[in-house]
Protein backbone atom coordinates (compact mmCIF):
# COMPACT_ATOMS: atom_id res chain seq x y z
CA UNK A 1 -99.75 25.02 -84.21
CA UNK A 2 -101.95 22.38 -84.75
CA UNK A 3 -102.07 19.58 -82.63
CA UNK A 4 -101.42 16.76 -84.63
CA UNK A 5 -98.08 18.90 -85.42
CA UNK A 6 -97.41 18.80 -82.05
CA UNK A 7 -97.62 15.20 -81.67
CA UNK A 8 -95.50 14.59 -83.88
CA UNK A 9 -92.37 16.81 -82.80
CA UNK A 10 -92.94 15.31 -79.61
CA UNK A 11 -92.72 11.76 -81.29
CA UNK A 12 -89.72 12.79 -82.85
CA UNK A 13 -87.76 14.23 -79.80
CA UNK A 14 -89.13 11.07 -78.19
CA UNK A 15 -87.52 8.79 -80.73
CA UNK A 16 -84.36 10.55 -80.76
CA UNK A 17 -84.20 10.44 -76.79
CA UNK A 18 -85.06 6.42 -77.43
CA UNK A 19 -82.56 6.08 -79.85
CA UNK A 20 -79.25 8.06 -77.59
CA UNK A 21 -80.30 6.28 -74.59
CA UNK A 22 -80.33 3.09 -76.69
CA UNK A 23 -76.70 3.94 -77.73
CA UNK A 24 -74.70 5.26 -74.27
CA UNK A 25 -76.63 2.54 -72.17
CA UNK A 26 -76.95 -0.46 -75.03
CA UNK A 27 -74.47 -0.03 -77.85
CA UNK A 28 -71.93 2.25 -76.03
CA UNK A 29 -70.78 -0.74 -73.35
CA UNK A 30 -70.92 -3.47 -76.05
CA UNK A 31 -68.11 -1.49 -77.81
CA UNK A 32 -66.18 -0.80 -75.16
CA UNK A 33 -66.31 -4.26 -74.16
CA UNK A 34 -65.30 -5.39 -77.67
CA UNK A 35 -62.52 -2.90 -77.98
CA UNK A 36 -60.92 -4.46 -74.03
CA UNK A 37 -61.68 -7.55 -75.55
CA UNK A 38 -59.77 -7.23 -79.00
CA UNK A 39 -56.86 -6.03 -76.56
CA UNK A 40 -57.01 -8.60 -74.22
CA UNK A 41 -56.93 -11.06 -77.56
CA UNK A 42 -53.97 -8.82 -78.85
CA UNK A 43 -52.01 -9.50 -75.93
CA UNK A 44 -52.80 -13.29 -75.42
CA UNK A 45 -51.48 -13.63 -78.91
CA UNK A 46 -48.29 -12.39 -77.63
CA UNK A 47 -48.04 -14.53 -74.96
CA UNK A 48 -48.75 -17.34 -77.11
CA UNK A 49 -46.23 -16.24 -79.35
CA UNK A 50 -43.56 -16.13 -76.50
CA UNK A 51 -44.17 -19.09 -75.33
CA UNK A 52 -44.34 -20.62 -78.76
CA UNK A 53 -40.68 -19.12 -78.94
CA UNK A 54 -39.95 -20.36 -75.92
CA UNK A 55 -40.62 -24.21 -76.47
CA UNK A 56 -39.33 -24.16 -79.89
CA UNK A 57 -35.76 -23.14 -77.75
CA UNK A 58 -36.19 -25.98 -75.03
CA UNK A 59 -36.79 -28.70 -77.87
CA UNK A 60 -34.01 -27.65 -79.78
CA UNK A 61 -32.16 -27.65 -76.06
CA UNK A 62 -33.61 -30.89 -75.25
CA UNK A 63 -31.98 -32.29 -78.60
CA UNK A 64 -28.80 -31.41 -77.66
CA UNK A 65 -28.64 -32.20 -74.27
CA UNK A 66 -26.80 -35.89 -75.41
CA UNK A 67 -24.03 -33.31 -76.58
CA UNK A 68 -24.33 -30.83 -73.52
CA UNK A 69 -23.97 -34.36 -71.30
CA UNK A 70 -20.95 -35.30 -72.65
CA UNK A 71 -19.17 -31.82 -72.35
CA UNK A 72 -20.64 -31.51 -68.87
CA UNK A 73 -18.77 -35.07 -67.98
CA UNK A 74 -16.14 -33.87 -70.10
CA UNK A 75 -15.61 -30.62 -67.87
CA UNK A 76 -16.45 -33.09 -64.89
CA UNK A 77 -12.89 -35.60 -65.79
CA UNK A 78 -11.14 -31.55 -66.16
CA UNK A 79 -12.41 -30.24 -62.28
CA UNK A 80 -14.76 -32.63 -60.35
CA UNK A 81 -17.09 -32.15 -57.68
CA UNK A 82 -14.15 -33.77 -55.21
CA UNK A 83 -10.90 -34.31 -54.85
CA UNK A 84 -10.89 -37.89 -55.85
CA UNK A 85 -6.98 -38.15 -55.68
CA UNK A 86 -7.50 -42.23 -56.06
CA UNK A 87 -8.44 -40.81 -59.77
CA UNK A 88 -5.81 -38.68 -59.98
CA UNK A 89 -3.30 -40.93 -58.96
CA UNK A 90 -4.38 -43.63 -61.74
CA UNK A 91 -4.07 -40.71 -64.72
CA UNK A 92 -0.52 -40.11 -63.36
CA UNK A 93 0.35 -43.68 -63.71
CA UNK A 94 -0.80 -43.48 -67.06
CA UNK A 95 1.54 -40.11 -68.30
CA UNK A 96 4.41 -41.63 -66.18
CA UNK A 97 4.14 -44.67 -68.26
CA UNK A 98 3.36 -42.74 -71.51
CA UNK A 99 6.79 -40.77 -70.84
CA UNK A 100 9.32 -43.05 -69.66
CA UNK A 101 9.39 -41.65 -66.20
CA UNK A 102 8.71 -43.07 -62.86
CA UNK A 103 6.58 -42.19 -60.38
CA UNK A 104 8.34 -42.16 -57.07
CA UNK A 105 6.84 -39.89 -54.80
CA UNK A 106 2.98 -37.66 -54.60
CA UNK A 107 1.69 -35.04 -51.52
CA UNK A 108 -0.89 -33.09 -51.66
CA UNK A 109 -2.09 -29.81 -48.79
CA UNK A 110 -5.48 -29.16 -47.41
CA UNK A 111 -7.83 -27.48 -49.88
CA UNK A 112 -7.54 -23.40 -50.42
CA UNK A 113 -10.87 -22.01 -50.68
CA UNK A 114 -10.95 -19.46 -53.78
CA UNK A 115 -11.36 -15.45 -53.34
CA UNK A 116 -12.01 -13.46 -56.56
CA UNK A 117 -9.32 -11.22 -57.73
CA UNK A 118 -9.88 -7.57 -57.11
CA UNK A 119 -9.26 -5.20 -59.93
CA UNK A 120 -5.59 -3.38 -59.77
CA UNK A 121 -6.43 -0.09 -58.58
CA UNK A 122 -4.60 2.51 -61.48
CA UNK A 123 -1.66 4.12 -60.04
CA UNK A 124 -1.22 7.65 -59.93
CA UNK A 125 1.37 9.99 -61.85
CA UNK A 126 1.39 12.57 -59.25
CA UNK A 127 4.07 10.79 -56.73
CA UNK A 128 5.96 10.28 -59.84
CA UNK A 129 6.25 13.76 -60.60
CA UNK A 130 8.68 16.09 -59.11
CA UNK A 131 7.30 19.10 -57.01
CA UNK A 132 6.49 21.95 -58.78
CA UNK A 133 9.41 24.48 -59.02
CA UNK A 134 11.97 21.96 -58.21
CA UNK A 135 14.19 20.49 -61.14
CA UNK A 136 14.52 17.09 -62.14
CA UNK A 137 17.98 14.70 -60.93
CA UNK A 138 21.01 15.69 -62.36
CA UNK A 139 22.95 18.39 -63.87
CA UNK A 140 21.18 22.00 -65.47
CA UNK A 141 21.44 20.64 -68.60
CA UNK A 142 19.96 17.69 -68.17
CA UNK A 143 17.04 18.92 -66.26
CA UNK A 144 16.78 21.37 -69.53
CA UNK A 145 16.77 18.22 -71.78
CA UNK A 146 13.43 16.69 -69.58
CA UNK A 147 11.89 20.09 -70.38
CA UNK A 148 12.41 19.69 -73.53
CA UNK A 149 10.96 16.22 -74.10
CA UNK A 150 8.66 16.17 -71.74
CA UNK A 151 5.61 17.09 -74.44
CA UNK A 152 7.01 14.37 -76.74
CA UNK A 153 6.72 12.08 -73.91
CA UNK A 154 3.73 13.02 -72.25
CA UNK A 155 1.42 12.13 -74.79
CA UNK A 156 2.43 8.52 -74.50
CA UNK A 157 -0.60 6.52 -72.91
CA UNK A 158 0.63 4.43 -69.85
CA UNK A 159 0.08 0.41 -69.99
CA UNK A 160 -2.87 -0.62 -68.26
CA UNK A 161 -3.72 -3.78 -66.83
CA UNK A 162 -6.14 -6.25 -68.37
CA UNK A 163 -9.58 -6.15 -66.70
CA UNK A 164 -10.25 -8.59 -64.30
CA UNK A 165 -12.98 -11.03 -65.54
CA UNK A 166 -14.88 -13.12 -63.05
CA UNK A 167 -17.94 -14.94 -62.98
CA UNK A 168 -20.71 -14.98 -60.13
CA UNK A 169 -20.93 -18.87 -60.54
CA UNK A 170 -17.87 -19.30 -59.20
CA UNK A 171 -17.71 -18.76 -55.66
CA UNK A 172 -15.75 -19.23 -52.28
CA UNK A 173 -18.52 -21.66 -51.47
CA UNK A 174 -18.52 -23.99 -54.45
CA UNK A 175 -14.39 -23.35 -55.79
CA UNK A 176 -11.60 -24.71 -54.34
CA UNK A 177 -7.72 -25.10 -55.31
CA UNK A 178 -5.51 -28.43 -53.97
CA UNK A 179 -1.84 -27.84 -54.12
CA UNK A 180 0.08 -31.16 -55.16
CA UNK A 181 3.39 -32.53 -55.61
CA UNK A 182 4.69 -35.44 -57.70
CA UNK A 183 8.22 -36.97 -57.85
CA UNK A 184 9.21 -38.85 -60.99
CA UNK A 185 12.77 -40.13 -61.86
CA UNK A 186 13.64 -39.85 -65.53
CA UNK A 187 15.92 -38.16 -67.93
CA UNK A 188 15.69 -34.34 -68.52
CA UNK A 189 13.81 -34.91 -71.70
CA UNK A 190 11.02 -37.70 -70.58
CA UNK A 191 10.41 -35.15 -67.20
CA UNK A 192 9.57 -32.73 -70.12
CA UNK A 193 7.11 -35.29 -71.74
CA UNK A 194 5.58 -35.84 -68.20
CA UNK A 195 5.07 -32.05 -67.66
CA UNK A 196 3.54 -31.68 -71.25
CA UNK A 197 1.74 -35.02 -70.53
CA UNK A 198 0.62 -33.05 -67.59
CA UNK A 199 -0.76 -30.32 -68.91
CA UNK A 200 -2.67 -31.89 -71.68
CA UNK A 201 -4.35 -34.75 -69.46
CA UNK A 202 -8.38 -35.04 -68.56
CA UNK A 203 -7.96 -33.33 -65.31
CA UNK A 204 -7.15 -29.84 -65.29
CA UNK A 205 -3.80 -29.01 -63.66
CA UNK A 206 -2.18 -26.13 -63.24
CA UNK A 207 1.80 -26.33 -63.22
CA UNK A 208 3.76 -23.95 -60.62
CA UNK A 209 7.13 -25.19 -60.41
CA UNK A 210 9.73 -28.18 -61.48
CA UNK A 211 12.62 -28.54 -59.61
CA UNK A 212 15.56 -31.40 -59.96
CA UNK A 213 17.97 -32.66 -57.71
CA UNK A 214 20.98 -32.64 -59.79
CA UNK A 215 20.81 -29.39 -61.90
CA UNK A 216 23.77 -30.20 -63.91
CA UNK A 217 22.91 -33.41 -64.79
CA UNK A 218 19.49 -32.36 -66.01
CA UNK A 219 20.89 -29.28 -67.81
CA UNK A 220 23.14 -32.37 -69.69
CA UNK A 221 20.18 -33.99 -70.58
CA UNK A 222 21.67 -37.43 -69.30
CA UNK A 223 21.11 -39.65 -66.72
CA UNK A 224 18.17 -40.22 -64.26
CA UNK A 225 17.39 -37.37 -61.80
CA UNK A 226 14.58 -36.57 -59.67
CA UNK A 227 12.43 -34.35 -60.50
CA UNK A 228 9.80 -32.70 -58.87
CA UNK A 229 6.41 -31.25 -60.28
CA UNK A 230 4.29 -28.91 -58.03
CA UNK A 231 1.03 -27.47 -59.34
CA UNK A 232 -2.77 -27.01 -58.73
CA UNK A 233 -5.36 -28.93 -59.17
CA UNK A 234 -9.58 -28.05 -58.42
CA UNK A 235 -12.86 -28.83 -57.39
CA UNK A 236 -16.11 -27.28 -58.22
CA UNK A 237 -18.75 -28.38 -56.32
CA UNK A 238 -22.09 -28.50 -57.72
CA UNK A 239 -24.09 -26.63 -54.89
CA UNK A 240 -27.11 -26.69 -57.28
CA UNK A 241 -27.75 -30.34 -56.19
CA UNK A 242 -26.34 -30.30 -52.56
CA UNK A 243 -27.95 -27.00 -51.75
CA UNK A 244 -24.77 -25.24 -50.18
CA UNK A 245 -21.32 -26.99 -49.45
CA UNK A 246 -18.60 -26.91 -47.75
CA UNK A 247 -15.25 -26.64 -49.28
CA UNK A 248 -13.51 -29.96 -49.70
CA UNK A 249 -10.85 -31.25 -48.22
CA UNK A 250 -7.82 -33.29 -49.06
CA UNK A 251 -5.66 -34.67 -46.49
CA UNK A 252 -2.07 -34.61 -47.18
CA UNK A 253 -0.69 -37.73 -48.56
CA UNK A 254 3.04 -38.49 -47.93
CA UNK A 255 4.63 -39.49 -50.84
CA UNK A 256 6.90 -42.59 -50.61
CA UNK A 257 7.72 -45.44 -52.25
CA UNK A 258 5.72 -47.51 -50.37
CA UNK A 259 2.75 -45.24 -50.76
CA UNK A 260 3.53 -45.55 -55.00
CA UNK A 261 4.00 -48.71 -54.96
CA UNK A 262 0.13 -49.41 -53.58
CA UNK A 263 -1.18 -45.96 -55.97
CA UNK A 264 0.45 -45.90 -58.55
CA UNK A 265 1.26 -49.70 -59.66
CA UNK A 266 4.56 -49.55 -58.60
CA UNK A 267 5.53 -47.00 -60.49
């Protein structure tokens, strides 16, 4: 081999040699960088996109928070952040007037913290059922008449109680229930309006019980009788705001005529 042959297969391997390390130390990282790059792009697009979503939801929020004011004060007038009887008292002056009755007497107890329901537990059909080996109540016959039926009845499902649906908003801390009671003199018929009156008005009550003083009377439907309306009213305190609260509290009232009278316009 000559040596000018030589020179140049050792020029070649030498320019091949150039050439890889040119690639894994040069070229090699550039691409790797552009691929993180492109991925890092990829997922900054994303985010973009999210939070493009994102404000595109709080403006169309923000335009309706006129409308999600008014049925926040709305729910507000139904169960307020206190007792505010004063309030109360005014609204009743209102329905009494509204339904021909009079207003003539209005308590209320100390506030009743709220605890969530717990679900029924399911009761059991083995207490039910009679010990194996041992015949129903009643004659031969009529324990031979259960055996009977019992497969056309045992395939009937037993009731089961709706499921009890709370919500982790609304806690001991911020709910609270106010028992009150209201006397109004009317006929059997207006102390109907008032109850429906009731019901319906801007703050939410709950009605538990209406008793009279003359039952026959008000089963007539004549004359004036007394009639007294007991029910619940709440509070939801916005703890949001206040940062933890205490559950409020409304003194009992003694309702008289004198107390009305300064209340509830005379009424």
């Amino acid at each position: 081999m000559d040596r000018h042959r030589l020179m140049m297969i050792v020029a070649v391997l030498t320019g091949v040699a150039v050439l890889a390390l040119g690639f894994f130390l040069g070229v090699q990282p550039q691409l790797a960088a552009a691929s993180t790059a492109a991925e890092q792009q990829e997922g900054v697009d994303a985010q973009n996109d999210a939070l493009r979503a994102t404000t595109a939801q709080l403006r169309a929020e923000s335009e309706r928070l006129p409308e999600l004011r008014t049925e926040l004060d709305a729910r507000r007038g139904s169960v307020p952040a206190a007792a505010d009887m004063p309030t109360l008292l005014r609204q009743l002056d209102e329905m009494a007037t509204g339904a021909g009755v009079t207003v003539s007497g209005f308590t209320t107890a100390d506030a009743v913290a709220y605890v969530a329901p717990e679900a029924p537990v399911a009761s059991g059909t083995d207490a039910a059922a009679p010990a194996e080996g041992t015949p129903a109540e009643g004659s031969e016959g009529q324990a031979s008449e259960g055996t009977a039926t019992e497969g056309a009845t045992g395939d009937a499902a037993e009731p089961t109680a709706p499921p009890v649906v709370t919500d982790p908003l609304v806690t001991t801390e911020d709910f609270s229930s106010i028992a009150v009671t209201v006397d109004v003199q009317g006929s059997f018929a207006q102390a109907l309006e008032f109850v429906d009156r009731l019901q319906k008005g801007d703050r939410l009550v709950l009605v538990t019980s209406i008793t009279s003083s003359d039952d026959e009377e008000a089963d007539a439907g004549v004359g004036a009788q007394t009639w007294t309306v007991g029910g619940l009213v709440y509070v939801m305190t916005d703890t949001t705001t206040t940062g933890g609260s205490t559950t409020p509290v409304a003194p009992a009232q003694a309702g008289t005529d004198e107390a009305v009278t300064e209340t509830a316009s005379g009424r």
